[in-house]
Protein backbone atom coordinates (compact mmCIF):
# COMPACT_ATOMS: atom_id res chain seq x y z
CA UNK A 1 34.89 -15.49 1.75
CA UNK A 2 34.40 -14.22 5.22
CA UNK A 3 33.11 -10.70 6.45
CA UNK A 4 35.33 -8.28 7.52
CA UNK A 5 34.77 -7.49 10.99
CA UNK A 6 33.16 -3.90 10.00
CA UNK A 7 30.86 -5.96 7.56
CA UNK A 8 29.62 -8.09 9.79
CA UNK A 9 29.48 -5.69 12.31
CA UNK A 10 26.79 -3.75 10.08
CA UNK A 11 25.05 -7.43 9.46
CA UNK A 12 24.93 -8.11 13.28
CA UNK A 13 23.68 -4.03 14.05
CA UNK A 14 20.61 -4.18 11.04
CA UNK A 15 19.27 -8.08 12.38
CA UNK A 16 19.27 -6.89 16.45
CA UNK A 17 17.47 -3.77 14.72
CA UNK A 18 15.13 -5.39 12.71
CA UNK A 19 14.07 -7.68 16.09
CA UNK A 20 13.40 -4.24 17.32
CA UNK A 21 11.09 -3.24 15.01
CA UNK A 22 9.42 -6.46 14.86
CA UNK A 23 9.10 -7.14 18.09
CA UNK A 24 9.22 -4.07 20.10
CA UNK A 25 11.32 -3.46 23.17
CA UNK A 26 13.63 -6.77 23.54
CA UNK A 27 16.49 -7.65 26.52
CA UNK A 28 20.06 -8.13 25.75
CA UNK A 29 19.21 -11.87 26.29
CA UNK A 30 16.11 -11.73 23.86
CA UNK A 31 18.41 -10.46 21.53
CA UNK A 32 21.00 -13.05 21.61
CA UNK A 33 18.38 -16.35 21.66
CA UNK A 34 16.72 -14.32 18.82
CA UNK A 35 20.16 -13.43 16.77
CA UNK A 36 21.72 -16.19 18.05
CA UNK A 37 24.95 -14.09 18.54
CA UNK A 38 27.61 -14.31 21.50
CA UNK A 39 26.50 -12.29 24.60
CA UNK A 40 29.56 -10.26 24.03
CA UNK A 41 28.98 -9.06 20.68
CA UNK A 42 25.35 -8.47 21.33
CA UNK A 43 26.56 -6.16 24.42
CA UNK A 44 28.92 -4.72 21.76
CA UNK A 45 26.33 -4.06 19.25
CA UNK A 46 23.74 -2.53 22.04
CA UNK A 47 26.56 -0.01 22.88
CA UNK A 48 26.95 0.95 19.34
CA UNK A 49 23.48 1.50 18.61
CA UNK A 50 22.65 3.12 22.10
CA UNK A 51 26.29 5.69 20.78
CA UNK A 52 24.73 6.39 17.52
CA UNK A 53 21.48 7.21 18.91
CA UNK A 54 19.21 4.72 17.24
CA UNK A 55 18.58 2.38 20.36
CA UNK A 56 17.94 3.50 23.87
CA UNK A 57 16.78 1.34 27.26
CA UNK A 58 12.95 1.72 27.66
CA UNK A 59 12.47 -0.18 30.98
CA UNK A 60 13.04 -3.22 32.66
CA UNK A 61 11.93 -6.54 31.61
CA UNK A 62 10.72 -7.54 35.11
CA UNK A 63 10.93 -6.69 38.77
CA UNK A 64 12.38 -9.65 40.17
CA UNK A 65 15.27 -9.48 37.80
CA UNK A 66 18.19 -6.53 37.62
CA UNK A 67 21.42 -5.98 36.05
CA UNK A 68 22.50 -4.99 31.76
CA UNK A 69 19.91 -8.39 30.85
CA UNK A 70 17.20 -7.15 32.31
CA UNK A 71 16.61 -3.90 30.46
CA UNK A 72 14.74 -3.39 28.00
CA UNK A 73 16.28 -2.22 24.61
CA UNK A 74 14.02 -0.30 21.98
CA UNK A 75 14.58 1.88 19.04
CA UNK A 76 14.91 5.34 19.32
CA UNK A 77 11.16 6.25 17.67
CA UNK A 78 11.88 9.95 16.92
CA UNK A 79 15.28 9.74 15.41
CA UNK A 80 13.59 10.28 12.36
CA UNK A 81 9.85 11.63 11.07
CA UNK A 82 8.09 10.29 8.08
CA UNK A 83 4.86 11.23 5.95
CA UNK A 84 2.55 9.81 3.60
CA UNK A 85 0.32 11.12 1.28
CA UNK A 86 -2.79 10.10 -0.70
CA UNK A 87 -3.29 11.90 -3.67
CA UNK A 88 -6.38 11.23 -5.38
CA UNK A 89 -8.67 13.06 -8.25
CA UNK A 90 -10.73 14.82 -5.54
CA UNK A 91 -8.46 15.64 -2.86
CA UNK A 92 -5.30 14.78 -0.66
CA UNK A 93 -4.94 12.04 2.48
CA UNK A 94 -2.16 12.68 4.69
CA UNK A 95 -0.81 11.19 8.06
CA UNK A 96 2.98 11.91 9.85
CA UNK A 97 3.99 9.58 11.76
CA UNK A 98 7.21 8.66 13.53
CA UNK A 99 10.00 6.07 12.39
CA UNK A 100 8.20 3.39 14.42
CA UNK A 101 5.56 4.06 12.20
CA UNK A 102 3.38 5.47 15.33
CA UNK A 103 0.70 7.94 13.63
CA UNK A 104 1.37 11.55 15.08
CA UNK A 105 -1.08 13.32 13.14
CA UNK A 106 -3.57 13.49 10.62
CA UNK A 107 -5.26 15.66 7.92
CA UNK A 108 -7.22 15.46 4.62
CA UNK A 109 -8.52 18.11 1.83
CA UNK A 110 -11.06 17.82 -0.40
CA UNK A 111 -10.01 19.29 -3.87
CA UNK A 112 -12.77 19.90 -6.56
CA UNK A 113 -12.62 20.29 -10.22
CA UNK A 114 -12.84 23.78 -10.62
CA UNK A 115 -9.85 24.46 -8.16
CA UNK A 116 -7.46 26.06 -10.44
CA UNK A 117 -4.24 24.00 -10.48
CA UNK A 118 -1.40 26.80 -8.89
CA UNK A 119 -4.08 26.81 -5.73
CA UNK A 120 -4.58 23.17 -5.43
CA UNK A 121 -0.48 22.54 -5.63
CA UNK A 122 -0.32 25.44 -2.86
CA UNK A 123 -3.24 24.26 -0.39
CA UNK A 124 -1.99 20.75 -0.80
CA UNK A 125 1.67 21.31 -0.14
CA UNK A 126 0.65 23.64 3.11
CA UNK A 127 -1.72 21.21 4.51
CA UNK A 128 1.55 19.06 4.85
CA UNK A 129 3.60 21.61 5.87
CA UNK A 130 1.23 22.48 8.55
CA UNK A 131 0.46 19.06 9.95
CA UNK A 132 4.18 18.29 10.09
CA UNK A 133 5.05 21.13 12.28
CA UNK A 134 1.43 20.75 14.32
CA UNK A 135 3.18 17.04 14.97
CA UNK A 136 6.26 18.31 16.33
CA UNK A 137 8.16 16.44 13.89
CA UNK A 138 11.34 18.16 13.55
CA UNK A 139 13.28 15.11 11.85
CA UNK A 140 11.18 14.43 8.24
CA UNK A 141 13.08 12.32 6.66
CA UNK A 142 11.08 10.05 3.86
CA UNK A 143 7.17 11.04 2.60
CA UNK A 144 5.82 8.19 0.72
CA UNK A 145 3.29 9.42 -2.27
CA UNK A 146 0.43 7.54 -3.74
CA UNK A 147 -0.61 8.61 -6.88
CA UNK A 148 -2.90 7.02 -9.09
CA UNK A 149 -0.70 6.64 -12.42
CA UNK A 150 2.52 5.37 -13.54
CA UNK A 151 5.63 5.69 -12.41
CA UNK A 152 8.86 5.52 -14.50
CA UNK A 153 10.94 2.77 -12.76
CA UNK A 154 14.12 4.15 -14.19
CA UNK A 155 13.67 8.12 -13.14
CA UNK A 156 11.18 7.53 -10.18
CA UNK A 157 8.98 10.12 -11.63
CA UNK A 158 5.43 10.38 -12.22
CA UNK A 159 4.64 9.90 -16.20
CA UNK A 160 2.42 12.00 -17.26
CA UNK A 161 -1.25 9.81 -17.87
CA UNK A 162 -3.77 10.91 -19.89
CA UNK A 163 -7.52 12.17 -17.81
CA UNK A 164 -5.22 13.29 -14.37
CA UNK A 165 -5.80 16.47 -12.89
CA UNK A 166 -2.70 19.05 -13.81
CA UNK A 167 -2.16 19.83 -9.69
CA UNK A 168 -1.11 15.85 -9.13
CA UNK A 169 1.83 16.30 -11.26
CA UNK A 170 2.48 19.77 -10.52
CA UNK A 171 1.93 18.81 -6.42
CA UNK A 172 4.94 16.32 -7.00
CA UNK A 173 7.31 18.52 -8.31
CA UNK A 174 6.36 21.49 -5.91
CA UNK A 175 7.00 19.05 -2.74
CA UNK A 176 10.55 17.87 -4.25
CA UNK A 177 11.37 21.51 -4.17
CA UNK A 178 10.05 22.80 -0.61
CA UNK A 179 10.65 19.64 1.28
CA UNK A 180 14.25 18.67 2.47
CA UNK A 181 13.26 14.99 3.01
CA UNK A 182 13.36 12.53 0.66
CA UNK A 183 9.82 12.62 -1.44
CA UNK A 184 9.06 9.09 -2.98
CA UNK A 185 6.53 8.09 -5.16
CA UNK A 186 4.44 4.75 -6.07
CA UNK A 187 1.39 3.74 -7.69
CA UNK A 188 -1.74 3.61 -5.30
CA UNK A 189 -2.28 0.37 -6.83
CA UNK A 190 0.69 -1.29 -5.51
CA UNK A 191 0.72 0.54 -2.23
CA UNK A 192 -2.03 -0.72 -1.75
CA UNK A 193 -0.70 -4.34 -2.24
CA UNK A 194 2.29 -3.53 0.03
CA UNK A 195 -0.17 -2.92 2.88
CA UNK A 196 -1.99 -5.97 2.46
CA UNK A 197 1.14 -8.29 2.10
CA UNK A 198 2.74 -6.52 5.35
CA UNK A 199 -0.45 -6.04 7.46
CA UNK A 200 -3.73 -7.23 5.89
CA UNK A 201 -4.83 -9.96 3.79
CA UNK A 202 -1.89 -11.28 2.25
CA UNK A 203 0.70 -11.56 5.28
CA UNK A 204 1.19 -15.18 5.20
CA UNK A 205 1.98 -14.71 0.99
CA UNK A 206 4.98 -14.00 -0.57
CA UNK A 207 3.36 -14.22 -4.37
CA UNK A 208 0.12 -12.96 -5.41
CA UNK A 209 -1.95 -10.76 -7.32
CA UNK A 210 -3.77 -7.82 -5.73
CA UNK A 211 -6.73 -6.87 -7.38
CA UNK A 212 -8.36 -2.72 -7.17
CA UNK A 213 -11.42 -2.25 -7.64
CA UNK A 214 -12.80 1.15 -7.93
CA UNK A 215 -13.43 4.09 -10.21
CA UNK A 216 -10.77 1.54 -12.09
CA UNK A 217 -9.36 -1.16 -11.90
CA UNK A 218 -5.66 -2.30 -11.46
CA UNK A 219 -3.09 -5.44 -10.13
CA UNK A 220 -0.35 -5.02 -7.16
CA UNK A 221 2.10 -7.83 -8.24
CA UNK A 222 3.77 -9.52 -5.83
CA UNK A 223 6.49 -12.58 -7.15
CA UNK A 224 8.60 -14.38 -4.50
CA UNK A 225 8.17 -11.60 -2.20
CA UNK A 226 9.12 -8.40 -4.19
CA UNK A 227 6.70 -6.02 -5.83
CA UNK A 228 6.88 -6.53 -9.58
CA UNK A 229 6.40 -2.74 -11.82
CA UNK A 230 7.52 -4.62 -15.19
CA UNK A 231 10.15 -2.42 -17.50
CA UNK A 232 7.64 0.62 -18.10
CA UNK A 233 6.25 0.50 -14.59
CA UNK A 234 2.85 -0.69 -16.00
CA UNK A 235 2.78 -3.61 -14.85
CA UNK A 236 -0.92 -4.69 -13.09
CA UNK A 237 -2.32 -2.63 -15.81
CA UNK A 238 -5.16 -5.06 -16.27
CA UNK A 239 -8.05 -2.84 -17.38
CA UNK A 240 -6.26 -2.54 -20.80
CA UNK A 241 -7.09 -6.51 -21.05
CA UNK A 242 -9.14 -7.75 -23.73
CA UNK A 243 -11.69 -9.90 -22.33
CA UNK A 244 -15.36 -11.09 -23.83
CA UNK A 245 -18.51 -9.09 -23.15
CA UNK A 246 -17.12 -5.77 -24.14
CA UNK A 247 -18.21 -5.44 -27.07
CA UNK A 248 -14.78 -3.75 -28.33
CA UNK A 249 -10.72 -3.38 -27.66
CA UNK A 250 -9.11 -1.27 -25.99
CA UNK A 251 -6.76 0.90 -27.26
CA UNK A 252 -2.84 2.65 -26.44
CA UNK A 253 -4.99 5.14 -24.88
CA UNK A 254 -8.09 4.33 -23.88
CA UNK A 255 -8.86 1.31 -21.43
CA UNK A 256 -12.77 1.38 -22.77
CA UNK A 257 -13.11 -1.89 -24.56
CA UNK A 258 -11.12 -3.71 -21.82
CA UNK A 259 -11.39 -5.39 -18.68
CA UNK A 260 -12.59 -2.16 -17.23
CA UNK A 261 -15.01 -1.75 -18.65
CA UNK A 262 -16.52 -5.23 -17.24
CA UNK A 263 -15.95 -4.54 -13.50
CA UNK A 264 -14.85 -0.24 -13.37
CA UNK A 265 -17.52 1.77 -11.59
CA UNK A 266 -19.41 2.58 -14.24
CA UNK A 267 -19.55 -1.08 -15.68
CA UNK A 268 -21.18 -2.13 -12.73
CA UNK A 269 -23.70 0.50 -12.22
CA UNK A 270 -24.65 -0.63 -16.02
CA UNK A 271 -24.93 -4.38 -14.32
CA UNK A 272 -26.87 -3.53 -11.10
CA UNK A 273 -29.50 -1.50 -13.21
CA UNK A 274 -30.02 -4.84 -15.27
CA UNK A 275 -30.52 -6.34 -12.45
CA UNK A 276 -33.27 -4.10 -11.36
CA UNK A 277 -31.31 -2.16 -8.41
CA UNK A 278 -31.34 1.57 -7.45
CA UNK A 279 -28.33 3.08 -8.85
CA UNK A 280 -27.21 6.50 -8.32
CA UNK A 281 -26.63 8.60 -11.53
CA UNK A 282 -23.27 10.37 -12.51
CA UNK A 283 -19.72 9.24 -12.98
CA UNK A 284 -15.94 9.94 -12.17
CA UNK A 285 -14.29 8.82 -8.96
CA UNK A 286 -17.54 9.78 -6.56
CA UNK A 287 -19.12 6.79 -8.81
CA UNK A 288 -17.06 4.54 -6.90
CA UNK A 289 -18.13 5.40 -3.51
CA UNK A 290 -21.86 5.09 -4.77
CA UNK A 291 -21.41 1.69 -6.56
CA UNK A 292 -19.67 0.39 -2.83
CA UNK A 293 -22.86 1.17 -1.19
CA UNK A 294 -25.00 -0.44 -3.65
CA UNK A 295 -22.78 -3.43 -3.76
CA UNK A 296 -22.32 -3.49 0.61
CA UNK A 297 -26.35 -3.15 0.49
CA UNK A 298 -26.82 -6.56 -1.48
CA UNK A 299 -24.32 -8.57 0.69
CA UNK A 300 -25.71 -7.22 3.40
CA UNK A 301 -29.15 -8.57 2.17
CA UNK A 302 -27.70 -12.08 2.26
CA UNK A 303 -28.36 -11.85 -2.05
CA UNK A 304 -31.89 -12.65 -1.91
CA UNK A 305 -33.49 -10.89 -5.38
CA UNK A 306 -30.00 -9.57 -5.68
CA UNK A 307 -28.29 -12.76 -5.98
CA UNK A 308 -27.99 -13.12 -9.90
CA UNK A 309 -26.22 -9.24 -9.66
CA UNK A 310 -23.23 -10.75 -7.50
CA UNK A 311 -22.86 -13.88 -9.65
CA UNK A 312 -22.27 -11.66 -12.32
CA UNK A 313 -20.30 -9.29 -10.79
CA UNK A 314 -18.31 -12.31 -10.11
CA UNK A 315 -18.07 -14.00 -13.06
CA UNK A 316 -16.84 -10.52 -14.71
CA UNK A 317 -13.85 -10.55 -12.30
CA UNK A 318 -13.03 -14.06 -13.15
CA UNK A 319 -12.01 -13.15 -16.28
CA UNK A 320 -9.49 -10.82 -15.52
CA UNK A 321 -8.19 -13.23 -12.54
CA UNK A 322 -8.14 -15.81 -14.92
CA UNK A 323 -6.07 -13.52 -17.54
CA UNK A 324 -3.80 -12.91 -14.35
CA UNK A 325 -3.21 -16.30 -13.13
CA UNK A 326 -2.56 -17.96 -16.75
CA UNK A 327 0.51 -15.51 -16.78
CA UNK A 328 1.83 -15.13 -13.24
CA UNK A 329 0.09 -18.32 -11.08
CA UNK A 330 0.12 -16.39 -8.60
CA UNK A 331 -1.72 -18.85 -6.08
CA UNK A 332 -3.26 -15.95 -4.20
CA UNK A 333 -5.94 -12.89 -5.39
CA UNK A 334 -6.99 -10.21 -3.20
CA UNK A 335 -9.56 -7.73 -3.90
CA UNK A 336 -9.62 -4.46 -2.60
CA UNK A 337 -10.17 -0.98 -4.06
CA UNK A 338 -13.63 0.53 -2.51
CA UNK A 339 -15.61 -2.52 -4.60
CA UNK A 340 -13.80 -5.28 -3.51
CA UNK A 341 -13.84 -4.02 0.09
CA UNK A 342 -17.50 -3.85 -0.13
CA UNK A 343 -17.91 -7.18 -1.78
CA UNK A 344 -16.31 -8.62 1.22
CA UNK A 345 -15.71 -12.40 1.21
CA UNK A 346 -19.39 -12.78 -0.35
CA UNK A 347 -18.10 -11.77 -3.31
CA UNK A 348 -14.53 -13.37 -3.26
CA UNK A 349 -15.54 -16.81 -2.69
CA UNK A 350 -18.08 -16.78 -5.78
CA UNK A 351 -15.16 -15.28 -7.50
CA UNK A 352 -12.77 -18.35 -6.86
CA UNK A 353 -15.28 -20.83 -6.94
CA UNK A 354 -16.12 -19.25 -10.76
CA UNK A 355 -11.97 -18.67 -10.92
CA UNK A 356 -11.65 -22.52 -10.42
CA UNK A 357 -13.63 -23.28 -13.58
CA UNK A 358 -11.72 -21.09 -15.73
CA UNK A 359 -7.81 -22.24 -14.87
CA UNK A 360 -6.63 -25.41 -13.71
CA UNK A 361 -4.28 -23.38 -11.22
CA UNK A 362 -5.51 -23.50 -7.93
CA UNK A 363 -6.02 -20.02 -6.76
CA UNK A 364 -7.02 -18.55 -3.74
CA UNK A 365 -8.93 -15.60 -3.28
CA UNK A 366 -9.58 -13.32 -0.41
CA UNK A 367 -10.69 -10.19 0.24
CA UNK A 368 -8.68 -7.15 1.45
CA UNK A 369 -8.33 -6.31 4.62
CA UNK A 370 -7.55 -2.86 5.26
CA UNK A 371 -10.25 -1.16 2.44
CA UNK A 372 -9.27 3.20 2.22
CA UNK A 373 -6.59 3.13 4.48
CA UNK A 374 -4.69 0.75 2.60
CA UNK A 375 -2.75 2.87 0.12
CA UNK A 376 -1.79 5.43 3.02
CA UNK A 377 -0.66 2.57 4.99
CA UNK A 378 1.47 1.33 2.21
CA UNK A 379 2.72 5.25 1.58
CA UNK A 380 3.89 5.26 5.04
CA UNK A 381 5.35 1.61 4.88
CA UNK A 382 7.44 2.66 2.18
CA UNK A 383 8.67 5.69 3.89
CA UNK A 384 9.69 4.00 7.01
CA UNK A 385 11.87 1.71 4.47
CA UNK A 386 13.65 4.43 2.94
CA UNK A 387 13.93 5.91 6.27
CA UNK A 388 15.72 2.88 8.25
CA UNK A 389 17.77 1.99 5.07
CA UNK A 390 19.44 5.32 5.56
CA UNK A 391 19.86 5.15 9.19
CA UNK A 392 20.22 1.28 9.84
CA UNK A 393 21.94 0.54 6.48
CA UNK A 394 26.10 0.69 6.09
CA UNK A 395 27.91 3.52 8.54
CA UNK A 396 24.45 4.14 10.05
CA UNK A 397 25.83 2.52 13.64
């Protein structure tokens, strides 16, 4: 059955916008080679969107050329304002940025443990408050939320997860009720894949597997190009996998017996002092940070004394990759997470060339791209996709 003319209309409007974004600043003629639309309904559609405000001319494609083809046609980057946050165990990430996804402004806050929660909910929430209004952004519309937990797919809430500090929770709530935009939220994890598949490693991949390695470990999962949260949103839980050279199980609660505790921070501390290198002492999610430097240090070093560490360290991965790709064959793993970004592509290509000896699949893997910025980048990504839904979607033009 055919579109109705206001259907199609819509259709027509979101493609010429979605060039836009692409793209950048495009002609009327651009637009119609691109859309492949009749010059008169893309002149139509550039008058709608120029009415409603979402579209205006930038410039000129050229000086030898004048006349309606010549200009230049780009959306209207301050219609609407977005946010992202970062919320991790020791403090908050932030950036506002327009609906371009231009970065306007940017602020972080440490948070330690013996911040009582009411002050940590009320510091965090005004550093946003503050950094919007310092950006002049008068339009919020969407702020994208990275938490490190799991979120019910049904309610969009954060569940509560056992070893988080009370303030994340209570940080959620307290922006739902003092913001007028929309707030949503999504595991680090898989922001972090959404970053990678839009602008880092994974771009030319509709299906894989992206792998964190940090304090933790967890799986972004990306099927025929849509990010899979499975029915309790727990999907990419992979430290709860059994896997040999544990020495236990894990549990309902307790990932300690799994797959994290092969390649989490503190399992590899307990692997680079086998191996004979300096490791820094203490634990929780500064561990992470350490363990990256001691990992960066031997890849650095070409391996040399060290090599035997990485070929473990790589084999230990394997495992859970292989876990992974026996289930989803996905093709394609990247690592990231502050381990895998210092591992580099040292460490990923003794990782597939120990994956290929485990699965018959063959699998790809790479490493990250975009390392710490990558679950603010997905934060914002998802904003900016709530955001032009709303305004590019049905009755936007």
């Amino acid at each position: 059955m055919a579109a109705s003319p206001s259907t199609a209309r819509v259709i027509n409007d979101r493609l010429a916008l979605q060039f836009l974004q692409d793209e950048g600043p495009l002609t009327a003629g651009q637009l119609k080679a691109m859309t492949g639309l009749s010059r008169p309904t893309v002149a139509d559609l550039v008058d709608r969107l120029q009415v409603s405000g979402l579209v205006r001319i930038v410039g000129e494609a050229g000086a030898q050329r004048r006349g309606p083809n010549a200009r230049l046609y780009g959306i209207v980057a301050d219609r609407a304002h977005l946010a992202a946050l970062d919320i991790r165990t020791q403090g908050v990430s932030l950036v506002v940025a327009d609906l371009l996804g231009a970065t306007l402004a940017e602020a972080s806050l440490p948070i330690g443990d013996d911040t009582a929660t009411e002050s940590a909910v009320e510091r965090a929430a005004a550093l946003l408050e503050r950094t919007v209004r310092d950006a002049g952004a008068t339009r919020l519309h969407s702020v994208g939320v990275g938490v490190p937990g799991l979120i019910d797919p049904a309610t969009g809430e954060l569940r509560t997860v056992r070893g988080l500090p009370a303030w994340h929770r209570r940080l959620v709530a307290a922006l739902q009720e003092r913001l007028s935009a929309r707030v949503v939220l999504e595991n680090e994890t898989n922001l972090a894949a959404v970053a990678e598949q839009r602008a880092g490693a994974a771009r030319d991949r509709d299906t894989f597997v992206f792998v964190w390695l940090g304090h933790g470990v967890g799986a972004g999962v990306f099927l025929d190009g849509r990010l899979r949260r499975g029915a309790a949103g727990g999907a990419g839980e992979i430290g709860f996998l059994p896997v040999p050279g544990t020495g236990g199980l894990p549990s309902a609660v307790e990932c300690g017996g799994g797959f994290h505790t092969l390649v989490g921070a503190e399992g590899i501390r307990r692997l680079a002092a086998e191996h004979g290198l300096p490791v820094p002492g203490g634990d929780g999610p500064g561990a992470a940070a350490a363990m990256a430097s001691v990992v960066a240090g031997v890849v650095a070093s070409g391996g040399g004394g060290a090599a035997g560490f990485l070929d473990e360290l790589a084999q230990r991965i394997s495992l859970g990759a292989a876990a992974v790709t026996a289930v989803l064959d996905p093709g394609c793993v990247v690592l990231g997470g502050e381990l895998g970004l210092a591992g580099g592509a040292a460490l990923a290509e003794r990782v597939e060339s120990r994956l290929a000896g485990l699965t018959p699949m063959a699998t790809q893997v790479r490493p990250g791209e975009l390392g710490g910025s990558a679950v603010l980048r997905g934060a914002l990504l998802i904003a900016r996709d709530h955001a032009q839904d709303d305004l590019f979607g049905p009755g936007a033009a």
